[in-house]
Protein backbone atom coordinates (compact mmCIF):
# COMPACT_ATOMS: atom_id res chain seq x y z
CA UNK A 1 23.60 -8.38 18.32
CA UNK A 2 25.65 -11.55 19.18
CA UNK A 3 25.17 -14.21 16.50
CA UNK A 4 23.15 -11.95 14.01
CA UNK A 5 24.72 -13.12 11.35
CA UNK A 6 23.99 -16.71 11.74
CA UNK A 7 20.45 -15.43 11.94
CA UNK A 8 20.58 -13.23 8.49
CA UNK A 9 22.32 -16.50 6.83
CA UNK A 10 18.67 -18.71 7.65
CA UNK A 11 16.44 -15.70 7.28
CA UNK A 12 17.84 -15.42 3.74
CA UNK A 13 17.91 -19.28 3.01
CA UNK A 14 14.36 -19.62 3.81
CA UNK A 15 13.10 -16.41 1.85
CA UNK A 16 15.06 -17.95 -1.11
CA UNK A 17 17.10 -15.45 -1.46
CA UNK A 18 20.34 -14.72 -2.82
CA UNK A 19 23.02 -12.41 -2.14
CA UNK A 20 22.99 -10.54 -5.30
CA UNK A 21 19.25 -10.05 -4.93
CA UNK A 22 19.19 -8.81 -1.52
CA UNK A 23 21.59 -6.15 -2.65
CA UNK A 24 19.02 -5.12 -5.40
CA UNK A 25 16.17 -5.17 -3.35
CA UNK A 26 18.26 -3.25 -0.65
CA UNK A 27 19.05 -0.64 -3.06
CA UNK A 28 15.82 -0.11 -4.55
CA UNK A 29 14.68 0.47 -0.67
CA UNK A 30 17.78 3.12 -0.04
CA UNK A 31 17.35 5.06 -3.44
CA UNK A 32 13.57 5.27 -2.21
CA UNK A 33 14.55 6.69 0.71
CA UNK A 34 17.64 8.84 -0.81
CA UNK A 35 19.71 7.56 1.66
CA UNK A 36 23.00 5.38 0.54
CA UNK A 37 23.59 4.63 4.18
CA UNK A 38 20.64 1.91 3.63
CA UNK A 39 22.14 0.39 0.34
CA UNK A 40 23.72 -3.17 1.44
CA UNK A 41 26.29 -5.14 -0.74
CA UNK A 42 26.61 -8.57 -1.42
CA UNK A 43 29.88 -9.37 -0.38
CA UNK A 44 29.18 -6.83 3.13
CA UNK A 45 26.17 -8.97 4.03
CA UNK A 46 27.99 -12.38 2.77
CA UNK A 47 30.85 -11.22 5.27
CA UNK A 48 28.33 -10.64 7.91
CA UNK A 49 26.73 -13.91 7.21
CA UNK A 50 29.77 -15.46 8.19
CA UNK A 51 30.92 -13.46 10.94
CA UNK A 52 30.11 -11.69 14.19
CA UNK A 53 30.13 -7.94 13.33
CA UNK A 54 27.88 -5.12 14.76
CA UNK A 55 25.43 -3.37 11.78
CA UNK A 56 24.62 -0.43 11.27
CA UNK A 57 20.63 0.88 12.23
CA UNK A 58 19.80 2.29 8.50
CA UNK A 59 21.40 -1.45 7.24
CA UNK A 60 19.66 -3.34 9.70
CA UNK A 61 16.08 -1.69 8.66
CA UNK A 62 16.48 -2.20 4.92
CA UNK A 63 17.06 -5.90 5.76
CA UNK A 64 14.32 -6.05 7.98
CA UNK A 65 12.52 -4.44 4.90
CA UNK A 66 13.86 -6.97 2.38
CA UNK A 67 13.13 -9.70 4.36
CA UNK A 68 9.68 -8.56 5.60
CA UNK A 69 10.87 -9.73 9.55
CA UNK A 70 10.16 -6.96 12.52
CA UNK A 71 12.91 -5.80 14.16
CA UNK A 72 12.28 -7.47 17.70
CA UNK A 73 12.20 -10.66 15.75
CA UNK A 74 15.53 -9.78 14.25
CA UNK A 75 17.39 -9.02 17.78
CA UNK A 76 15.33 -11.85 19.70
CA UNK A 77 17.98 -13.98 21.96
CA UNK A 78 19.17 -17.43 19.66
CA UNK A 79 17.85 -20.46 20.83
CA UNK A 80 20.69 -22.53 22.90
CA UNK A 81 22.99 -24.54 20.23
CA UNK A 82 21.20 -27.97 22.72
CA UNK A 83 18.29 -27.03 22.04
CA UNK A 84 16.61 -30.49 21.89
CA UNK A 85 14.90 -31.82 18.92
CA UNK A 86 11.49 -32.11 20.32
CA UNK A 87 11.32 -28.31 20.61
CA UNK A 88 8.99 -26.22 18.23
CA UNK A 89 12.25 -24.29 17.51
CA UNK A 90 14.59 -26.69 16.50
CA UNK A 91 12.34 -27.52 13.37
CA UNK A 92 10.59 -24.03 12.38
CA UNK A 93 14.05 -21.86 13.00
CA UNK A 94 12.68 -19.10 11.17
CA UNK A 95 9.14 -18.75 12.92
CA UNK A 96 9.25 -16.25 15.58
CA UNK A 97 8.93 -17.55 19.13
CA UNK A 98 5.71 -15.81 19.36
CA UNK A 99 4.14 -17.36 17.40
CA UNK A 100 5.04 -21.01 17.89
CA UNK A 101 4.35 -20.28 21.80
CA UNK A 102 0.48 -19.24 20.28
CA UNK A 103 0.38 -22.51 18.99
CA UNK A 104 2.39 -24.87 21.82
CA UNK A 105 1.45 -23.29 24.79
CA UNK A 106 -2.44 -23.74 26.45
CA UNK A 107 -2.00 -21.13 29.09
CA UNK A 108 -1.28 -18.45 26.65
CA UNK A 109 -4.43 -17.06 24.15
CA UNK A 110 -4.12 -18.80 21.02
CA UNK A 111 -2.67 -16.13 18.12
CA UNK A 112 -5.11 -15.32 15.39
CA UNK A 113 -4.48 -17.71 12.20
CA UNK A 114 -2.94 -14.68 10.52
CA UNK A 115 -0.14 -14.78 13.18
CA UNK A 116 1.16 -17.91 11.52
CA UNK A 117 -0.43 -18.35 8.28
CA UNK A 118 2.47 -16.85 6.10
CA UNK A 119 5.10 -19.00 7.55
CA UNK A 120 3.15 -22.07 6.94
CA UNK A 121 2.27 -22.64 3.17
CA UNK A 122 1.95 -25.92 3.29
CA UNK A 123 -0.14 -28.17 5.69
CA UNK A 124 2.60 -29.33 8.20
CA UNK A 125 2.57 -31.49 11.12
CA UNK A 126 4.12 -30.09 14.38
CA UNK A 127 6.58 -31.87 16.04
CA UNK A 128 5.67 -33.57 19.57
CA UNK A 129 4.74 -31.56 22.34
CA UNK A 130 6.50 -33.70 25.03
CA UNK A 131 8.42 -31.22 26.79
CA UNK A 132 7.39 -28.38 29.08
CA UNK A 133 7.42 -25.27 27.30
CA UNK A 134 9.40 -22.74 30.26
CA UNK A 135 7.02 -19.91 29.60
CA UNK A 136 3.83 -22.19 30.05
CA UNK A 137 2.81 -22.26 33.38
CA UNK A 138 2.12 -26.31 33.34
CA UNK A 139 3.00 -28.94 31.21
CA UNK A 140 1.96 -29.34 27.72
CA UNK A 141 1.50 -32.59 28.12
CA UNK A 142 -1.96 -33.98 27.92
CA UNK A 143 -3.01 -37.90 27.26
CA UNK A 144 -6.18 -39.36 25.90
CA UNK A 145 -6.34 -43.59 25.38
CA UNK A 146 -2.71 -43.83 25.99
CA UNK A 147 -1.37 -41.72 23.28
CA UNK A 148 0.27 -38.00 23.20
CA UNK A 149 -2.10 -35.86 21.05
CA UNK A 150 -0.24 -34.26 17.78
CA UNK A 151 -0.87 -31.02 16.18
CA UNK A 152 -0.86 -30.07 12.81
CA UNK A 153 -1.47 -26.56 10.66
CA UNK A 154 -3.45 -26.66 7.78
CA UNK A 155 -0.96 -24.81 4.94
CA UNK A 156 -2.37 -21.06 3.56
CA UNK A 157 -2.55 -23.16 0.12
CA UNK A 158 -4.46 -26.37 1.50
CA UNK A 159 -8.32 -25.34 0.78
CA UNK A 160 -9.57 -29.14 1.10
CA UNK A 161 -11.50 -28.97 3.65
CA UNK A 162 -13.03 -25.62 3.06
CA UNK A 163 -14.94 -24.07 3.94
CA UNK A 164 -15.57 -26.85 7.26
CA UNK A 165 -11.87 -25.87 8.25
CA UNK A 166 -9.63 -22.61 7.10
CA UNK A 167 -6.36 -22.48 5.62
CA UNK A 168 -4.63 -22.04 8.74
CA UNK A 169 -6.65 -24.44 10.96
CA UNK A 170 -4.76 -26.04 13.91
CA UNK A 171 -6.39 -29.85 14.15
CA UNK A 172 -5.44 -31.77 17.12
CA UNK A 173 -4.37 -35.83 15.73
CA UNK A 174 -5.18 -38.76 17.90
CA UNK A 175 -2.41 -40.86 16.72
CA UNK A 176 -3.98 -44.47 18.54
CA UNK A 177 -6.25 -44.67 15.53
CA UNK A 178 -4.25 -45.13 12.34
CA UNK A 179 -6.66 -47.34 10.43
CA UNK A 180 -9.28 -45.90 7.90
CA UNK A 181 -12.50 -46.48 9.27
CA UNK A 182 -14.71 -48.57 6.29
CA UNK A 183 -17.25 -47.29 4.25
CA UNK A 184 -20.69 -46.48 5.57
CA UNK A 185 -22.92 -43.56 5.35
CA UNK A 186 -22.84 -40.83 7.91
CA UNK A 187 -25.42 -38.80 9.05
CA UNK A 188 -23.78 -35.49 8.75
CA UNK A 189 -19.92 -34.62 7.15
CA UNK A 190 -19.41 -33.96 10.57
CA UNK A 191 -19.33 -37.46 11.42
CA UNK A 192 -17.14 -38.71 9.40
CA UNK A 193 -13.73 -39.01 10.18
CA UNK A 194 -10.85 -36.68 9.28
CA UNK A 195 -7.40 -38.14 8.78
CA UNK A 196 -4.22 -36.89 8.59
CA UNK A 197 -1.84 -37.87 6.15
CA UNK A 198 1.85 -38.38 5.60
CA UNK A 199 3.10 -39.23 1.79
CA UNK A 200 6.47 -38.47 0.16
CA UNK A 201 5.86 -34.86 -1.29
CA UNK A 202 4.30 -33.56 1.99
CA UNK A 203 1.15 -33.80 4.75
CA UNK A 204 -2.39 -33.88 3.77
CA UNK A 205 -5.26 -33.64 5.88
CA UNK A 206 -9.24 -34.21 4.93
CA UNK A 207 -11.69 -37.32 4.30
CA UNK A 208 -10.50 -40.46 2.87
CA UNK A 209 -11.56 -43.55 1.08
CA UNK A 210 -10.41 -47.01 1.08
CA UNK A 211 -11.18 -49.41 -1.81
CA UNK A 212 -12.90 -52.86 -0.46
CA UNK A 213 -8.89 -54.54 -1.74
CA UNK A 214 -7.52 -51.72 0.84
CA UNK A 215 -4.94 -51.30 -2.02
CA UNK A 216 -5.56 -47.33 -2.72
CA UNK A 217 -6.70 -44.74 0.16
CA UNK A 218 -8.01 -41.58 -1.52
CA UNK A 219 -8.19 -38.06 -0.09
CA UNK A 220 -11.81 -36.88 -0.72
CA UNK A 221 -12.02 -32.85 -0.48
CA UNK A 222 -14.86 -30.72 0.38
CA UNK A 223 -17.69 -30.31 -2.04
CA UNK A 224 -17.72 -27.14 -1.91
CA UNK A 225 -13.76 -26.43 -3.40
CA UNK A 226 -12.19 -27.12 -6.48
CA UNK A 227 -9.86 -29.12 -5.36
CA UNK A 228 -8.98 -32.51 -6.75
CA UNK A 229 -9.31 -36.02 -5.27
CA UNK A 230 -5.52 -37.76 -4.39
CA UNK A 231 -4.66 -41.11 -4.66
CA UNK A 232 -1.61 -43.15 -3.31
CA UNK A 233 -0.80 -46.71 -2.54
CA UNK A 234 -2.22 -47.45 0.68
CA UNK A 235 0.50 -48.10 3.06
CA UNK A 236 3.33 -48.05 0.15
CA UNK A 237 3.01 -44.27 -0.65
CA UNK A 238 0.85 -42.79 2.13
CA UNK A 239 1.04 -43.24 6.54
CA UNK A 240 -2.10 -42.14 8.14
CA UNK A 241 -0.12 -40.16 11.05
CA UNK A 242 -4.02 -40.51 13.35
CA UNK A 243 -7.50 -38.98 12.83
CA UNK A 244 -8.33 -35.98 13.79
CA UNK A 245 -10.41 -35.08 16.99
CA UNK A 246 -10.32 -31.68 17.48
CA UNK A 247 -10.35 -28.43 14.89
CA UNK A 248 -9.58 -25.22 15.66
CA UNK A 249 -10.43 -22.27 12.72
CA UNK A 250 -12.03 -19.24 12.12
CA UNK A 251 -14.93 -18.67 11.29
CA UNK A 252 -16.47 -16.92 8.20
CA UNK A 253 -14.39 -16.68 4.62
CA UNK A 254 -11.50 -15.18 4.42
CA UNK A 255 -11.68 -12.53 1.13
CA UNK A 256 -7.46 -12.78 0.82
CA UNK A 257 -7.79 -16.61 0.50
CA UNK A 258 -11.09 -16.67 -1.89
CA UNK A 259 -9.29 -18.96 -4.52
CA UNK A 260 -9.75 -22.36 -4.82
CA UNK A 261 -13.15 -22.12 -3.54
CA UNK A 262 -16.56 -22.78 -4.83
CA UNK A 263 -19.75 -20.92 -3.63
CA UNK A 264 -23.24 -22.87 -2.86
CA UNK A 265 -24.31 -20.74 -5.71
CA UNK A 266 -21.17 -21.48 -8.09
CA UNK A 267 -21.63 -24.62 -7.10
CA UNK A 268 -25.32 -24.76 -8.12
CA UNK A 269 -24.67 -23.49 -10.98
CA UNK A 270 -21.92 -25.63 -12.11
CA UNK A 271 -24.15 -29.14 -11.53
């Protein structure tokens, strides 16, 4: 249970929660339960938070409860205080190692979308995967023209490209080829290239558009979604991080994630 507290402080942080309201939502859990042994203060937990203390096993499960995080995940072994900075862990402390080693290591099968979806709202680039990953069997490592491939995750919120790639979509980013290929008409959507994006208020992945001054690059989303078009500065308020070569989703529509999406038929019957 060594450094549990450390772990309840950034468990809380990232859930947004504060101590007061853990202490309601643990009490709601304990009176549901009739059990006062599972009721958990604010100042108790704040103390914990700051200090190495044992917990007790009816405590322990109502925060587990509050903060919706399985108990294996809870009692996992801290990363090393060196851990370096390239490492998925070092960034995403609050993802469970499972499932960042679904999504970083080759040799492993890949986790279902739904592994990772909730801890990724927004469409976030991975960092590099330039280090060898100890419970990979090889090196992550892998080179095409020169350049290390990225990896991104398409945020539970981003439906642009739907329904050609999920909410949840890993895309692999060739980042040799930065520059927005020019205007010309493509055969298929599947020809034409997919970029992704880095702006001030977050990533952004999809089809994009260059005016003939190259002054504005705009996002262009699916067809088939309500989302709208984005604009930004070309080069001033936007970075095209690479395009993408390689998608990885589901297939079929997920019913929890319906919103934001348009139909062939709604959309027929909108035009």
């Amino acid at each position: 249970m060594n450094e549990i507290g450390q772990k309840l402080l950034i468990i809380r942080k990232r859930r947004g929660f504060s101590l007061r309201q853990v202490e309601r939502l643990a009490t709601i859990i304990a009176d549901r339960h009739n059990d006062k042994a599972r009721r958990v203060s604010a100042s108790w937990l704040g103390r914990i938070e700051r200090e190495n203390h044992s917990i007790a096993h009816k405590k322990l499960e109502s925060l587990e409860e509050v903060y919706d995080i399985p108990h294996e995940e809870l009692i996992e072994t801290p990363k090393p205080e060196n851990e370096p900075a390239t490492s998925p862990h070092f960034h995403f402390p609050d993802v469970p190692a499972a499932v960042l080693k679904g999504l970083t290591c080759p040799e492993e099968p890949l986790l279902p979308p739904e592994s990772w979806l909730a801890y990724f709202p927004d469409t976030t680039l991975l960092p590099p995967l330039v280090t060898t990953d100890p419970n990979c069997s090889r090196t992550v490592r892998r080179r095409f023209r020169g350049a290390e491939p990225l990896y991104g995750i398409l945020g539970a919120n981003d439906m642009t490209l739907m329904p050609f790639a999920q909410p949840g979509a890993v895309v692999e980013i060739n980042p040799s080829i930065r520059t927005i290929a020019p205007k010309r008409i493509h055969r298929s959507i599947f020809e034409r290239p997919i970029y992704f994006l880095r702006t001030h208020d977050g990533y952004y992945c999809g089809w994009c558009q260059l005016d003939a001054e190259k002054n504005w690059l705009t996002l262009v989303p699916s067809a088939m979604t309500v989302v709208s078009h984005r604009r930004w500065r070309y080069r001033q308020e936007v970075e095209v991080v690479g395009v993408v070569n390689r998608v990885l989703t589901r297939l079929g529509f997920p019913k929890n994630l319906s919103f934001g999406y348009v139909s062939p038929d709604e959309h027929s019957n909108s035009t």
